[in-house]
PDB file of N, CA and C in Angstrom:
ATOM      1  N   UNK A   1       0.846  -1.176   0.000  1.00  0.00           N
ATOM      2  CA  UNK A   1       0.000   0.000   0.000  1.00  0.00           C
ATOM      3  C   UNK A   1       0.892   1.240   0.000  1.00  0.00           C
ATOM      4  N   UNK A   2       0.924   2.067  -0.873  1.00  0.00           N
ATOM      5  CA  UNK A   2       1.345   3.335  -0.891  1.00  0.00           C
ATOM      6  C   UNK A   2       0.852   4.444  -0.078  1.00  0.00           C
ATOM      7  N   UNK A   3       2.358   5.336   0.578  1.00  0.00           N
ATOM      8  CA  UNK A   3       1.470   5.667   1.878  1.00  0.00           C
ATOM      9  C   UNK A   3       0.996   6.933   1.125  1.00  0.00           C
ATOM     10  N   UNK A   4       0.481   7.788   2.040  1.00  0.00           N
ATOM     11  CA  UNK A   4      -0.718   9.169   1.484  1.00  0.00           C
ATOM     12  C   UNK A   4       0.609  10.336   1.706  1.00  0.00           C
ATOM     13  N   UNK A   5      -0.247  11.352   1.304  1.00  0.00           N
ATOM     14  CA  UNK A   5       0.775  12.439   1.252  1.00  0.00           C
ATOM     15  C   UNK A   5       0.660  13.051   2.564  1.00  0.00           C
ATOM     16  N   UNK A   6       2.074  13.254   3.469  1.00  0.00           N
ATOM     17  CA  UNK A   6       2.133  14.023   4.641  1.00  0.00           C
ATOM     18  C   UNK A   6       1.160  15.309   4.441  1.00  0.00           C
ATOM     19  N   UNK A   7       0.491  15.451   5.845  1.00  0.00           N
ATOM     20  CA  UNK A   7       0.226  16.796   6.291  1.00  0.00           C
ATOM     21  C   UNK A   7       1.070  17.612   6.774  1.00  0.00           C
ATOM     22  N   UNK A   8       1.340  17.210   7.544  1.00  0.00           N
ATOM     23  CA  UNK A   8       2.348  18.548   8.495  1.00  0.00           C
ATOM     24  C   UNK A   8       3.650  17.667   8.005  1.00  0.00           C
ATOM     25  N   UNK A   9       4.664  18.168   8.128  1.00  0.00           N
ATOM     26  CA  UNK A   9       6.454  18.007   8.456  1.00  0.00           C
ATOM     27  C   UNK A   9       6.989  17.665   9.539  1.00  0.00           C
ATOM     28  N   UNK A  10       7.566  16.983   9.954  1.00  0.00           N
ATOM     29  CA  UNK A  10       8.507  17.075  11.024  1.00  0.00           C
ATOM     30  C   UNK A  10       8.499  17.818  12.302  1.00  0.00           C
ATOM     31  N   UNK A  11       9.367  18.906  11.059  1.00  0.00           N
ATOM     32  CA  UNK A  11       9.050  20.413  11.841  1.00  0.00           C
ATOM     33  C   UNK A  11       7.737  20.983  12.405  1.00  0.00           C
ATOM     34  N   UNK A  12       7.051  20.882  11.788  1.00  0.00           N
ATOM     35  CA  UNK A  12       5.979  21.431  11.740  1.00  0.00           C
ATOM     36  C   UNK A  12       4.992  20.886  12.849  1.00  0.00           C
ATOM     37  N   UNK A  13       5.354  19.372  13.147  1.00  0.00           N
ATOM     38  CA  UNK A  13       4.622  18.658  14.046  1.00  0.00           C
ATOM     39  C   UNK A  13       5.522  19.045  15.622  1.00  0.00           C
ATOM     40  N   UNK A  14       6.675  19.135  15.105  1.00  0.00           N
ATOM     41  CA  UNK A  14       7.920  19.123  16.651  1.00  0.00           C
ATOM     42  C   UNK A  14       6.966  20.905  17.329  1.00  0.00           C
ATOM     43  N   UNK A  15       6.881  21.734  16.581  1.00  0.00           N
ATOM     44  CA  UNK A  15       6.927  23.175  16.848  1.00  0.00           C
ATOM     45  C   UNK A  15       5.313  22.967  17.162  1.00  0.00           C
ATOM     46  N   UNK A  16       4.432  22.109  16.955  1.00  0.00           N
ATOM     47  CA  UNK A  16       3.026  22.199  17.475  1.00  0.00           C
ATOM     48  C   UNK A  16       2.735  21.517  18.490  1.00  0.00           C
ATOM     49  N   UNK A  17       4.080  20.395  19.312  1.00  0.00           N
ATOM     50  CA  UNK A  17       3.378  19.720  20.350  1.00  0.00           C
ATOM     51  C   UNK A  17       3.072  20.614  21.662  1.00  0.00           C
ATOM     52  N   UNK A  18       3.417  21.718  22.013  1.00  0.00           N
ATOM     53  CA  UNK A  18       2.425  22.410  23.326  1.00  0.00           C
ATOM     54  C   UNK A  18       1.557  22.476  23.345  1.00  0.00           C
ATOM     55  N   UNK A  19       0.781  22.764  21.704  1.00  0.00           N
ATOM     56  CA  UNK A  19      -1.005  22.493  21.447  1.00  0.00           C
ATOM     57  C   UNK A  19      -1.627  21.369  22.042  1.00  0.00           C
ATOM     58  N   UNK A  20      -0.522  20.308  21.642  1.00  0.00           N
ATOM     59  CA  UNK A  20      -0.736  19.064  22.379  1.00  0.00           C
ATOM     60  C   UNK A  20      -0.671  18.054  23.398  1.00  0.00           C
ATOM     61  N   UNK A  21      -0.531  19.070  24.057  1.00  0.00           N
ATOM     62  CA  UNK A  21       0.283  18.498  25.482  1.00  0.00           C
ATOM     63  C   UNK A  21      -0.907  17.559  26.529  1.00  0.00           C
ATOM     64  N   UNK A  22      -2.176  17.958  26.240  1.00  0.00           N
ATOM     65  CA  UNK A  22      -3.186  17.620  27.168  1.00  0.00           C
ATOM     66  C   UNK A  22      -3.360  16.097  26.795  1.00  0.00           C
ATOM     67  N   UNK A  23      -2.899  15.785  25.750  1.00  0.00           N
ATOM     68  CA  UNK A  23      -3.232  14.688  24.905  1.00  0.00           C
ATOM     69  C   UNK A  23      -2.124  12.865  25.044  1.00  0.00           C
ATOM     70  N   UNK A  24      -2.763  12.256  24.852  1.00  0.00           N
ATOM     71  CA  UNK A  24      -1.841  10.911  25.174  1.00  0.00           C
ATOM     72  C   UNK A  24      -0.847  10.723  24.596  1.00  0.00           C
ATOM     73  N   UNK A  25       0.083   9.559  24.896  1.00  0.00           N
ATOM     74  CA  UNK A  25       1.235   9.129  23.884  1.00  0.00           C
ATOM     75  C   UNK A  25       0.624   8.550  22.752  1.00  0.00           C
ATOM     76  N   UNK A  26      -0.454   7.561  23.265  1.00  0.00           N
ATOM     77  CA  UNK A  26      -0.741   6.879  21.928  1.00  0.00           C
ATOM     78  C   UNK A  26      -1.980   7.368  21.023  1.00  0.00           C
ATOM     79  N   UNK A  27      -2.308   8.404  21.843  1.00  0.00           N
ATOM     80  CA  UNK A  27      -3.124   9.318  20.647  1.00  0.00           C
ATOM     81  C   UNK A  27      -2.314  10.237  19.671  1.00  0.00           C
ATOM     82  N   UNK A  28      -0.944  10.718  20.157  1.00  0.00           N
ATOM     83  CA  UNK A  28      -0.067  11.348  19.303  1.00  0.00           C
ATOM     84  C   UNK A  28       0.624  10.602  18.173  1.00  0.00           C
ATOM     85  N   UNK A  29       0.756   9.295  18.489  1.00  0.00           N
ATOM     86  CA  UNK A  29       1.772   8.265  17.859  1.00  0.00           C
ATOM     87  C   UNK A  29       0.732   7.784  16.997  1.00  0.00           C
ATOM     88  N   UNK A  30      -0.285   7.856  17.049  1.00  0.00           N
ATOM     89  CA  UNK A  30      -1.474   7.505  15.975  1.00  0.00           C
ATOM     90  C   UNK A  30      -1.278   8.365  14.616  1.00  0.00           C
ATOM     91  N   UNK A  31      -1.980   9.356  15.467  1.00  0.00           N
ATOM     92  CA  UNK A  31      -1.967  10.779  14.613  1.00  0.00           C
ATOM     93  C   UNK A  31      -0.609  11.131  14.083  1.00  0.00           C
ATOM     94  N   UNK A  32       0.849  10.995  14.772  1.00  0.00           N
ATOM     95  CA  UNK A  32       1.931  11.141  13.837  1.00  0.00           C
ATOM     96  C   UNK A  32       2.335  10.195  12.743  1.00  0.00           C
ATOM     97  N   UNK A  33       1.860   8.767  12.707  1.00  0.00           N
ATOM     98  CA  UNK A  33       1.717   7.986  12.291  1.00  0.00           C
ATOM     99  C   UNK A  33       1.237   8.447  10.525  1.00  0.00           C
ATOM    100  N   UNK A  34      -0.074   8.626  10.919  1.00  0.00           N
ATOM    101  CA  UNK A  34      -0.833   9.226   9.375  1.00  0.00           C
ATOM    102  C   UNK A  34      -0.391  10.592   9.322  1.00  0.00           C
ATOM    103  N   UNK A  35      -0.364  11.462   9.444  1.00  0.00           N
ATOM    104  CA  UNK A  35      -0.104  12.753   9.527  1.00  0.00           C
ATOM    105  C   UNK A  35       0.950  13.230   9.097  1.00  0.00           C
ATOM    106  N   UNK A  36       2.166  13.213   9.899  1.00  0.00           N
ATOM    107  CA  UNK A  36       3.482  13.214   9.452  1.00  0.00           C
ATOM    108  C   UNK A  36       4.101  12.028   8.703  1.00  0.00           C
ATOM    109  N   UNK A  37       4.191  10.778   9.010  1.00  0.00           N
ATOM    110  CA  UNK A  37       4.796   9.678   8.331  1.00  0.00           C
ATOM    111  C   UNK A  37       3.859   9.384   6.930  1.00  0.00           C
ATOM    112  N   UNK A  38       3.019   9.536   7.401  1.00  0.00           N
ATOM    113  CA  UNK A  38       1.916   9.377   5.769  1.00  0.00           C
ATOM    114  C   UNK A  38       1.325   8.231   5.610  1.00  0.00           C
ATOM    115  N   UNK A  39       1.238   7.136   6.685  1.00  0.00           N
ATOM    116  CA  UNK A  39       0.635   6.209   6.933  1.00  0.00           C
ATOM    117  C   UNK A  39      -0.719   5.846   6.436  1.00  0.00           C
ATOM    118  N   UNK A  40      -0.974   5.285   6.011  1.00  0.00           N
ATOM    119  CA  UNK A  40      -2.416   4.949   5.886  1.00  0.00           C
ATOM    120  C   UNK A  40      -2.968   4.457   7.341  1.00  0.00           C
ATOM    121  N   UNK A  41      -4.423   5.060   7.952  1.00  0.00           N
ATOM    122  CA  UNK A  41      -4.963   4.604   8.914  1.00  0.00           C
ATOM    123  C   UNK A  41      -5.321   3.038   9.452  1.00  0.00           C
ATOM    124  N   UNK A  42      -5.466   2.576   8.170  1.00  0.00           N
ATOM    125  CA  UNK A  42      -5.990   0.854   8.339  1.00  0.00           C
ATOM    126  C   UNK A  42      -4.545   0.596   8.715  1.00  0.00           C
ATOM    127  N   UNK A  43      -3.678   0.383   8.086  1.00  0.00           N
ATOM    128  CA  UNK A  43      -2.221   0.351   8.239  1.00  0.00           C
ATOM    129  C   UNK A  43      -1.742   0.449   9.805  1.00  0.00           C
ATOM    130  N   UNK A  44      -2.365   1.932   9.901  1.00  0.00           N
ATOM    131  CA  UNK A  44      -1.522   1.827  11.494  1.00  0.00           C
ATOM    132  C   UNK A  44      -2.594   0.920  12.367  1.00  0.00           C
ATOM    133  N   UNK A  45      -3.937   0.974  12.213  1.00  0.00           N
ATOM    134  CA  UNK A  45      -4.889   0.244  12.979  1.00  0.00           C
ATOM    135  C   UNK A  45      -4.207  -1.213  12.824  1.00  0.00           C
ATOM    136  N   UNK A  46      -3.868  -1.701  11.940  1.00  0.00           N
ATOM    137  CA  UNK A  46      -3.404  -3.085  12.038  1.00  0.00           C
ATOM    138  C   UNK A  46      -2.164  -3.349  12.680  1.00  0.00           C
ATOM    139  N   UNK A  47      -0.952  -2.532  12.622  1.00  0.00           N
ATOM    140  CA  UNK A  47       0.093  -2.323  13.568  1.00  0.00           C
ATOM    141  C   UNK A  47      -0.230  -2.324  14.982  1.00  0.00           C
ATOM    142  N   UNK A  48      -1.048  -1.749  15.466  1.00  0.00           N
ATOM    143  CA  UNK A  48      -1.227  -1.263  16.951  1.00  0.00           C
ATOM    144  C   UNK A  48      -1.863  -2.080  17.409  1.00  0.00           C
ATOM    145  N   UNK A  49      -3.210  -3.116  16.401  1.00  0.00           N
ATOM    146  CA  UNK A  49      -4.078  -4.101  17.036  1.00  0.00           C
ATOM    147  C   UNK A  49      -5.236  -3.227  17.242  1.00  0.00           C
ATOM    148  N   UNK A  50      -5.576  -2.024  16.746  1.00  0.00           N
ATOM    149  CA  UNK A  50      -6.815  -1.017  17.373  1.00  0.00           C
ATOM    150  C   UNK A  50      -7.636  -1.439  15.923  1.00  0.00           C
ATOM    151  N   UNK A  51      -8.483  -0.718  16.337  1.00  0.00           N
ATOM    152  CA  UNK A  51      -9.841  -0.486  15.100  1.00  0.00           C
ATOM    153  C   UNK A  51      -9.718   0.748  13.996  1.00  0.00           C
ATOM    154  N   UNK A  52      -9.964   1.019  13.133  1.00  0.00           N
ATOM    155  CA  UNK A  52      -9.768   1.815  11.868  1.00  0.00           C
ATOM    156  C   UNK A  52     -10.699   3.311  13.234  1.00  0.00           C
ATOM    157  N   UNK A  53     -11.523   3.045  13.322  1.00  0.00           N
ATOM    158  CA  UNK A  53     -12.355   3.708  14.060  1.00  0.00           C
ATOM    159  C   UNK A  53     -11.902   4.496  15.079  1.00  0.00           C
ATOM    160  N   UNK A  54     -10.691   4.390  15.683  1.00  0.00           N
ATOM    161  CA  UNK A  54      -9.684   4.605  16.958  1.00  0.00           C
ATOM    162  C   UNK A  54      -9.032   5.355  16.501  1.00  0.00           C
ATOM    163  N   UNK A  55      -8.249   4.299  15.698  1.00  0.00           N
ATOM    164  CA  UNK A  55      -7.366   5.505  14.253  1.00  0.00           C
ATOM    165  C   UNK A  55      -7.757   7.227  14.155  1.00  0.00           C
ATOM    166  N   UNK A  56      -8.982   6.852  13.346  1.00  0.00           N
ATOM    167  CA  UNK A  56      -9.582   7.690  12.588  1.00  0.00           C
ATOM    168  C   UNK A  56     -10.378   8.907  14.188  1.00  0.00           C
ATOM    169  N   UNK A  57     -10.907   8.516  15.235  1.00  0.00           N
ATOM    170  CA  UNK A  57     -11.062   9.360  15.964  1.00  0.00           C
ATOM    171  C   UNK A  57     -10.011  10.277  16.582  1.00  0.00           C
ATOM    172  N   UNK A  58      -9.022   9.564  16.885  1.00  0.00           N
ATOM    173  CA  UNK A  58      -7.416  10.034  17.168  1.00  0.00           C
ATOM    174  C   UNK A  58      -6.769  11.487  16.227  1.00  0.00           C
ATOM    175  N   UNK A  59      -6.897  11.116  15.077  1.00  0.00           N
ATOM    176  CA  UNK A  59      -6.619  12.142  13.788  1.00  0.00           C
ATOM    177  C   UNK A  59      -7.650  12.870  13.749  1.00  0.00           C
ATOM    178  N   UNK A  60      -8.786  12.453  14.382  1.00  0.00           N
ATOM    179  CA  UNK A  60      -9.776  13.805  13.977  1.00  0.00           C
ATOM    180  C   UNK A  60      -9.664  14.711  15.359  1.00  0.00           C
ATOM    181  N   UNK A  61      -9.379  13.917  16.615  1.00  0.00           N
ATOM    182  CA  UNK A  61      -9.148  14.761  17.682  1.00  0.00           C
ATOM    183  C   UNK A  61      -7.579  15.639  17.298  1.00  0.00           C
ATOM    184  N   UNK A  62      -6.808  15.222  17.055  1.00  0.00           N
ATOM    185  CA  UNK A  62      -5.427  16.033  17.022  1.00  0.00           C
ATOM    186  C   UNK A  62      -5.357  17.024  15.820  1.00  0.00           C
ATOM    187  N   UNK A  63      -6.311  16.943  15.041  1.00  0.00           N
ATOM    188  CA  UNK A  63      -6.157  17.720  13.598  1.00  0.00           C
ATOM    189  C   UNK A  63      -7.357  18.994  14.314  1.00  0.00           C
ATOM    190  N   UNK A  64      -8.289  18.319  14.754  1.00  0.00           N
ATOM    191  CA  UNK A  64      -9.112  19.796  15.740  1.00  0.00           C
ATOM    192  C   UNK A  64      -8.045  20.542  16.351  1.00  0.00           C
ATOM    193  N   UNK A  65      -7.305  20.211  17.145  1.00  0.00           N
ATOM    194  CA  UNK A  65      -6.703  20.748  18.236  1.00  0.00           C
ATOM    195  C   UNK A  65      -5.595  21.655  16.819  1.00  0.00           C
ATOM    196  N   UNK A  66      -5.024  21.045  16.346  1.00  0.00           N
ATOM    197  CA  UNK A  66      -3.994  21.673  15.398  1.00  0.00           C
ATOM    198  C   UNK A  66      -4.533  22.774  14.735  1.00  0.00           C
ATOM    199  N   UNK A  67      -5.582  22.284  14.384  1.00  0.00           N
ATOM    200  CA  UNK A  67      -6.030  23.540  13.349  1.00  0.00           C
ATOM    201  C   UNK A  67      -6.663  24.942  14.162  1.00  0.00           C
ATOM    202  N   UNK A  68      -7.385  24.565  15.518  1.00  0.00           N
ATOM    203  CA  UNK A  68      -7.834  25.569  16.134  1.00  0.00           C
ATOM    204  C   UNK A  68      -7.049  27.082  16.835  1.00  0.00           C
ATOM    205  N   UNK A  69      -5.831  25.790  17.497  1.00  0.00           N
ATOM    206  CA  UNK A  69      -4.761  26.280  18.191  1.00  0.00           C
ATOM    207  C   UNK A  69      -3.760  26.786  17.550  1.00  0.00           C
ATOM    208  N   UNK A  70      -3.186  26.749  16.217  1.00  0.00           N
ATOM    209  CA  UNK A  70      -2.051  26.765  15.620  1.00  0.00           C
ATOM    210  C   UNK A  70      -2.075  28.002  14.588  1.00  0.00           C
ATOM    211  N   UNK A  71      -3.534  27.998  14.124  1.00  0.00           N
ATOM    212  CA  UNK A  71      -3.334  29.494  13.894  1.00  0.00           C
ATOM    213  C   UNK A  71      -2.959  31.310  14.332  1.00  0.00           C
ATOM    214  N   UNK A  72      -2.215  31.236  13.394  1.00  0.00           N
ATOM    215  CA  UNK A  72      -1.657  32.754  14.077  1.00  0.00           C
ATOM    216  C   UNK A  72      -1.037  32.638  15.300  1.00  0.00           C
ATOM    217  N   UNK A  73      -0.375  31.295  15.461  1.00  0.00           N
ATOM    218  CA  UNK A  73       0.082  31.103  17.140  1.00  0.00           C
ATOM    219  C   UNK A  73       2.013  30.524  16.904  1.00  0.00           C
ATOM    220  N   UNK A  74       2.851  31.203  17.987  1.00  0.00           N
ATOM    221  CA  UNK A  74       3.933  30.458  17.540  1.00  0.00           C
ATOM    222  C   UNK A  74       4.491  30.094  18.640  1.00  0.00           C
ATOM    223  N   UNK A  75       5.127  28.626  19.228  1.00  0.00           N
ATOM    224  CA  UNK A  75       5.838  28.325  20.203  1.00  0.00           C
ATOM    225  C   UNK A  75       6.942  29.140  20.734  1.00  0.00           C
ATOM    226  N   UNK A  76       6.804  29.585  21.701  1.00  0.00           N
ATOM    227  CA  UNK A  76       8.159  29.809  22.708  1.00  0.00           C
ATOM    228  C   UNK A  76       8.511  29.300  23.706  1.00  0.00           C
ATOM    229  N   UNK A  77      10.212  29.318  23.267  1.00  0.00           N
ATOM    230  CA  UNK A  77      10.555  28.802  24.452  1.00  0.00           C
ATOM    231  C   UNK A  77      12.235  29.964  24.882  1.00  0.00           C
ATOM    232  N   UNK A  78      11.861  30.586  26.085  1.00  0.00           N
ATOM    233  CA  UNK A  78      12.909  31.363  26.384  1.00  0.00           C
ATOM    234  C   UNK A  78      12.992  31.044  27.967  1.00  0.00           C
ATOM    235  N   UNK A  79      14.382  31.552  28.573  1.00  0.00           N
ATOM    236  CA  UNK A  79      14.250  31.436  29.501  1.00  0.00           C
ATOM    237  C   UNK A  79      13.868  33.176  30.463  1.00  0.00           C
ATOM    238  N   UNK A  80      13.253  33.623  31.309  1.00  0.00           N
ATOM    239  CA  UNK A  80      12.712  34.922  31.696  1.00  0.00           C
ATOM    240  C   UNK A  80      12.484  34.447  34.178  1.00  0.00           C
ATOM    241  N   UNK A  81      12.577  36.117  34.194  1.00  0.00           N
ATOM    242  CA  UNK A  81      12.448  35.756  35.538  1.00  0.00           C
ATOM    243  C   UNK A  81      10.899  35.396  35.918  1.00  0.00           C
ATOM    244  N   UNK A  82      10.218  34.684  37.344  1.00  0.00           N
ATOM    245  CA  UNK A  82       9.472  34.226  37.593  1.00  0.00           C
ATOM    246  C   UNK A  82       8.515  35.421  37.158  1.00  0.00           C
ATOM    247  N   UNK A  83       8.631  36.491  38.058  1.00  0.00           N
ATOM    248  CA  UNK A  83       7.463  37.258  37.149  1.00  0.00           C
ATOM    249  C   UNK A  83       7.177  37.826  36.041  1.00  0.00           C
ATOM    250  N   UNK A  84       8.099  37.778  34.725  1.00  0.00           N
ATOM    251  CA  UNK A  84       8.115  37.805  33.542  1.00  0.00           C
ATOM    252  C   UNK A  84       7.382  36.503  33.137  1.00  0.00           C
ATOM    253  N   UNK A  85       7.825  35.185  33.913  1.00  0.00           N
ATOM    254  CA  UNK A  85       7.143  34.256  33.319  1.00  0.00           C
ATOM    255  C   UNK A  85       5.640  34.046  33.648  1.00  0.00           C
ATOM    256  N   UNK A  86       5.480  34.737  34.856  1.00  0.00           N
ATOM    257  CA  UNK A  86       3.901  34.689  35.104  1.00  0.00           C
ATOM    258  C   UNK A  86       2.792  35.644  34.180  1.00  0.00           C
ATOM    259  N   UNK A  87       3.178  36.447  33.642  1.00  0.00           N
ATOM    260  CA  UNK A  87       2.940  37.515  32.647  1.00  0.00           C
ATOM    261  C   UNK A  87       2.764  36.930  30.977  1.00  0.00           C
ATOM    262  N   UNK A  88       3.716  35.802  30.793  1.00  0.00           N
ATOM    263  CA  UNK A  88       3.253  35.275  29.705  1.00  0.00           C
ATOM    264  C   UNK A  88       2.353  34.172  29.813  1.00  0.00           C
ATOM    265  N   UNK A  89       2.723  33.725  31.080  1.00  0.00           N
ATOM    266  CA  UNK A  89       1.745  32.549  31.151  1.00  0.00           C
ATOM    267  C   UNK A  89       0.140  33.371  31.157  1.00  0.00           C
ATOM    268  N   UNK A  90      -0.125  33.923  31.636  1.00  0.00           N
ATOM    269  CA  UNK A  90      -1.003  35.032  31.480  1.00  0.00           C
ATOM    270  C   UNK A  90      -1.421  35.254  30.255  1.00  0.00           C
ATOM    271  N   UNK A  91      -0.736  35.949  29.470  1.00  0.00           N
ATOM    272  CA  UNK A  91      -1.164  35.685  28.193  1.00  0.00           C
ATOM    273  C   UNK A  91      -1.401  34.846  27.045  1.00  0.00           C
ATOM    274  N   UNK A  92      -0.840  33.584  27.887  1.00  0.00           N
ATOM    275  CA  UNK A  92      -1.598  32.390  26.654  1.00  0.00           C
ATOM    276  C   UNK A  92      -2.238  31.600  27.610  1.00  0.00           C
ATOM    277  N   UNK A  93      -2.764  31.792  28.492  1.00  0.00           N
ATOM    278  CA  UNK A  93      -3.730  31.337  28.838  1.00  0.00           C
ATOM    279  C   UNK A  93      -5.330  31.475  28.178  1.00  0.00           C
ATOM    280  N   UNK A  94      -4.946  32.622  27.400  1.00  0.00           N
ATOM    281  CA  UNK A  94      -6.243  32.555  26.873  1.00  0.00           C
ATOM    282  C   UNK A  94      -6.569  32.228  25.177  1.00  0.00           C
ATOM    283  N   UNK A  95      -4.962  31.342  25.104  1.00  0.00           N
ATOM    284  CA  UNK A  95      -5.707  30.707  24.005  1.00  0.00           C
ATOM    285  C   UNK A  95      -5.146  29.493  24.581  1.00  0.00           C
ATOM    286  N   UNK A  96      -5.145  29.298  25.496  1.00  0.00           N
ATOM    287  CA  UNK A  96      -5.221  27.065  26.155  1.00  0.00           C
ATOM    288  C   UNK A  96      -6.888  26.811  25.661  1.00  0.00           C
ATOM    289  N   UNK A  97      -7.175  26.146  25.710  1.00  0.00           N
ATOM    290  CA  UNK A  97      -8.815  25.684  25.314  1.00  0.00           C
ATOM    291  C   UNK A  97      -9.088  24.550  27.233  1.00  0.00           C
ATOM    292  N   UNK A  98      -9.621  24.531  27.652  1.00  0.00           N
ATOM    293  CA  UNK A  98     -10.055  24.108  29.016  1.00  0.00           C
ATOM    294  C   UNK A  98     -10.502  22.346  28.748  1.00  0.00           C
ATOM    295  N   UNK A  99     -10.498  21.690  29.688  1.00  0.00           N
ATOM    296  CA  UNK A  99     -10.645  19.918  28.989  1.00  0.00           C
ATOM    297  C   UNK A  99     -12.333  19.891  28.461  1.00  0.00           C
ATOM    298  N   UNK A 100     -13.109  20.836  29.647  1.00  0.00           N
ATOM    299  CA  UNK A 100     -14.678  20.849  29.523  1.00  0.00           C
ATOM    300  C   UNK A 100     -15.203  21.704  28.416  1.00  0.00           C
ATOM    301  N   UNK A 101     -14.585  22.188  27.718  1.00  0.00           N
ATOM    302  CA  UNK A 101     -14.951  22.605  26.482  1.00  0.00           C
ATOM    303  C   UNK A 101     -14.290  21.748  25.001  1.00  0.00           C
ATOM    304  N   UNK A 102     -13.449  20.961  25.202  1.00  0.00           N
ATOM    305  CA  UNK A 102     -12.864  20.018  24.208  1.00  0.00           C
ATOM    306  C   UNK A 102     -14.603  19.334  23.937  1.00  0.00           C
ATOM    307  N   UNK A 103     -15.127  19.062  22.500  1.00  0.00           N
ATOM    308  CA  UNK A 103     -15.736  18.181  21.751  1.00  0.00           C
ATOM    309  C   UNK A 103     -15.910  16.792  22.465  1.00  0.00           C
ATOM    310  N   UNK A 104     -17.186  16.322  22.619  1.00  0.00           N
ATOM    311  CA  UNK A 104     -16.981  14.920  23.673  1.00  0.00           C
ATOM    312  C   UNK A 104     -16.622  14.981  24.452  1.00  0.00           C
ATOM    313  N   UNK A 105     -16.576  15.966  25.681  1.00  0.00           N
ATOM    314  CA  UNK A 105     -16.312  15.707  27.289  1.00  0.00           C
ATOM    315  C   UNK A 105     -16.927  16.333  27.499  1.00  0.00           C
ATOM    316  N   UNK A 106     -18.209  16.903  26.992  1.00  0.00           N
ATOM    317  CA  UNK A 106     -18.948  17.438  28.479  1.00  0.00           C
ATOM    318  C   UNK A 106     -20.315  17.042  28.864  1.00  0.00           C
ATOM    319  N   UNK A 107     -21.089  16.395  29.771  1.00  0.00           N
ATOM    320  CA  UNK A 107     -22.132  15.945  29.796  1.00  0.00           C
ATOM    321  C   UNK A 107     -23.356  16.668  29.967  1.00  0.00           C
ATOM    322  N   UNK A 108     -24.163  16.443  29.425  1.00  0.00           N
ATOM    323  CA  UNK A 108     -25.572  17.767  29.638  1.00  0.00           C
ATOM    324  C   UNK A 108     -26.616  16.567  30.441  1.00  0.00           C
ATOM    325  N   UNK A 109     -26.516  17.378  31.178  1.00  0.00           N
ATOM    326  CA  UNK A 109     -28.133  16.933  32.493  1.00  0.00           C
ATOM    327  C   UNK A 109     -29.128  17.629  32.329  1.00  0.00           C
ATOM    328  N   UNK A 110     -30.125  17.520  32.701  1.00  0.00           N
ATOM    329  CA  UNK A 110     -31.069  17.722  32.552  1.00  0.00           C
ATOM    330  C   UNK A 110     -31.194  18.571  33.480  1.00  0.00           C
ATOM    331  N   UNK A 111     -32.078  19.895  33.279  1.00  0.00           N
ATOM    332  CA  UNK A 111     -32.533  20.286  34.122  1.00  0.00           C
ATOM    333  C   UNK A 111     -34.034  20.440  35.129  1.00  0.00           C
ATOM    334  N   UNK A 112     -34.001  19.661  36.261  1.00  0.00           N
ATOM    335  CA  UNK A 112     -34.519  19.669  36.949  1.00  0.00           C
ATOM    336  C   UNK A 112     -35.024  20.344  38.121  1.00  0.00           C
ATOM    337  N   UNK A 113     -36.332  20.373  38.637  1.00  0.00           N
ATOM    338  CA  UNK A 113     -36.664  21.107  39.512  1.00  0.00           C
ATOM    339  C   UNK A 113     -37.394  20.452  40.571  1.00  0.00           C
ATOM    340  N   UNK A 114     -37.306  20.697  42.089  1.00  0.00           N
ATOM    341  CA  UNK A 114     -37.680  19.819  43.020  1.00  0.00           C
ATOM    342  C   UNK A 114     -39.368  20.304  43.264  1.00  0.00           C
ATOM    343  N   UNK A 115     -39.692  19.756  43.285  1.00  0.00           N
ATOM    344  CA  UNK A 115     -41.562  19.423  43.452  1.00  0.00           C
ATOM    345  C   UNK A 115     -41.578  20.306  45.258  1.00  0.00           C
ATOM    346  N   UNK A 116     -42.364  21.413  45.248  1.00  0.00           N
ATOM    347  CA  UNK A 116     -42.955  21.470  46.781  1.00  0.00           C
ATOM    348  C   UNK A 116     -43.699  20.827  47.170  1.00  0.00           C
TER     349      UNK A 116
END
């Protein structure tokens, strides 16, 4: 099987993992798998022993996160004093995305009301 054409590069994947940090080993190794290496999904599903389905949710979770986060956004890494560093952390805090707003984690209840 001939693999597919890379998305991202190398580079391109090394300079986006802080986007990805919230995220597993073997959800990354999926997704770098097809993504960067150019893998076909069935391919890696049969390597790993998972389902095409696993695969394919994996790449659709990490390609959300990539595409949301990565625009207009660029990694740093410097070294700065504690309150210089609290000041940036500050400012990208507000583009972190929170776990309860990620797609599929948040549960809706119902709202209820107690009877007098």
């Amino acid at each position: 099987m001939q693999p597919t054409q890379p998305k991202y590069t190398a580079e391109q994947w090394t300079a986006s993992l802080p986007a990805l940090r919230g995220m597993s080993t073997k959800t990354l190794d999926i997704a770098r798998a097809v993504l960067v290496e150019g893998k076909e999904p069935i391919e890696v599903a049969n390597n790993i022993g998972q389902s095409r389905q696993l695969v394919h949710a994996a790449i659709k979770r990490v390609t959300a996160v990539l595409e949301r986060q990565t625009v207009g956004l660029v990694p740093v890494m410097v070294w700065l004093t504690p309150e210089e560093a609290e000041l940036v952390k500050q400012m990208a805090a507000k583009h972190e995305q929170p776990k309860e707003a990620q797609p599929g984690t948040t549960k809706k209840t119902p709202n209820r009301q107690k009877k007098a």
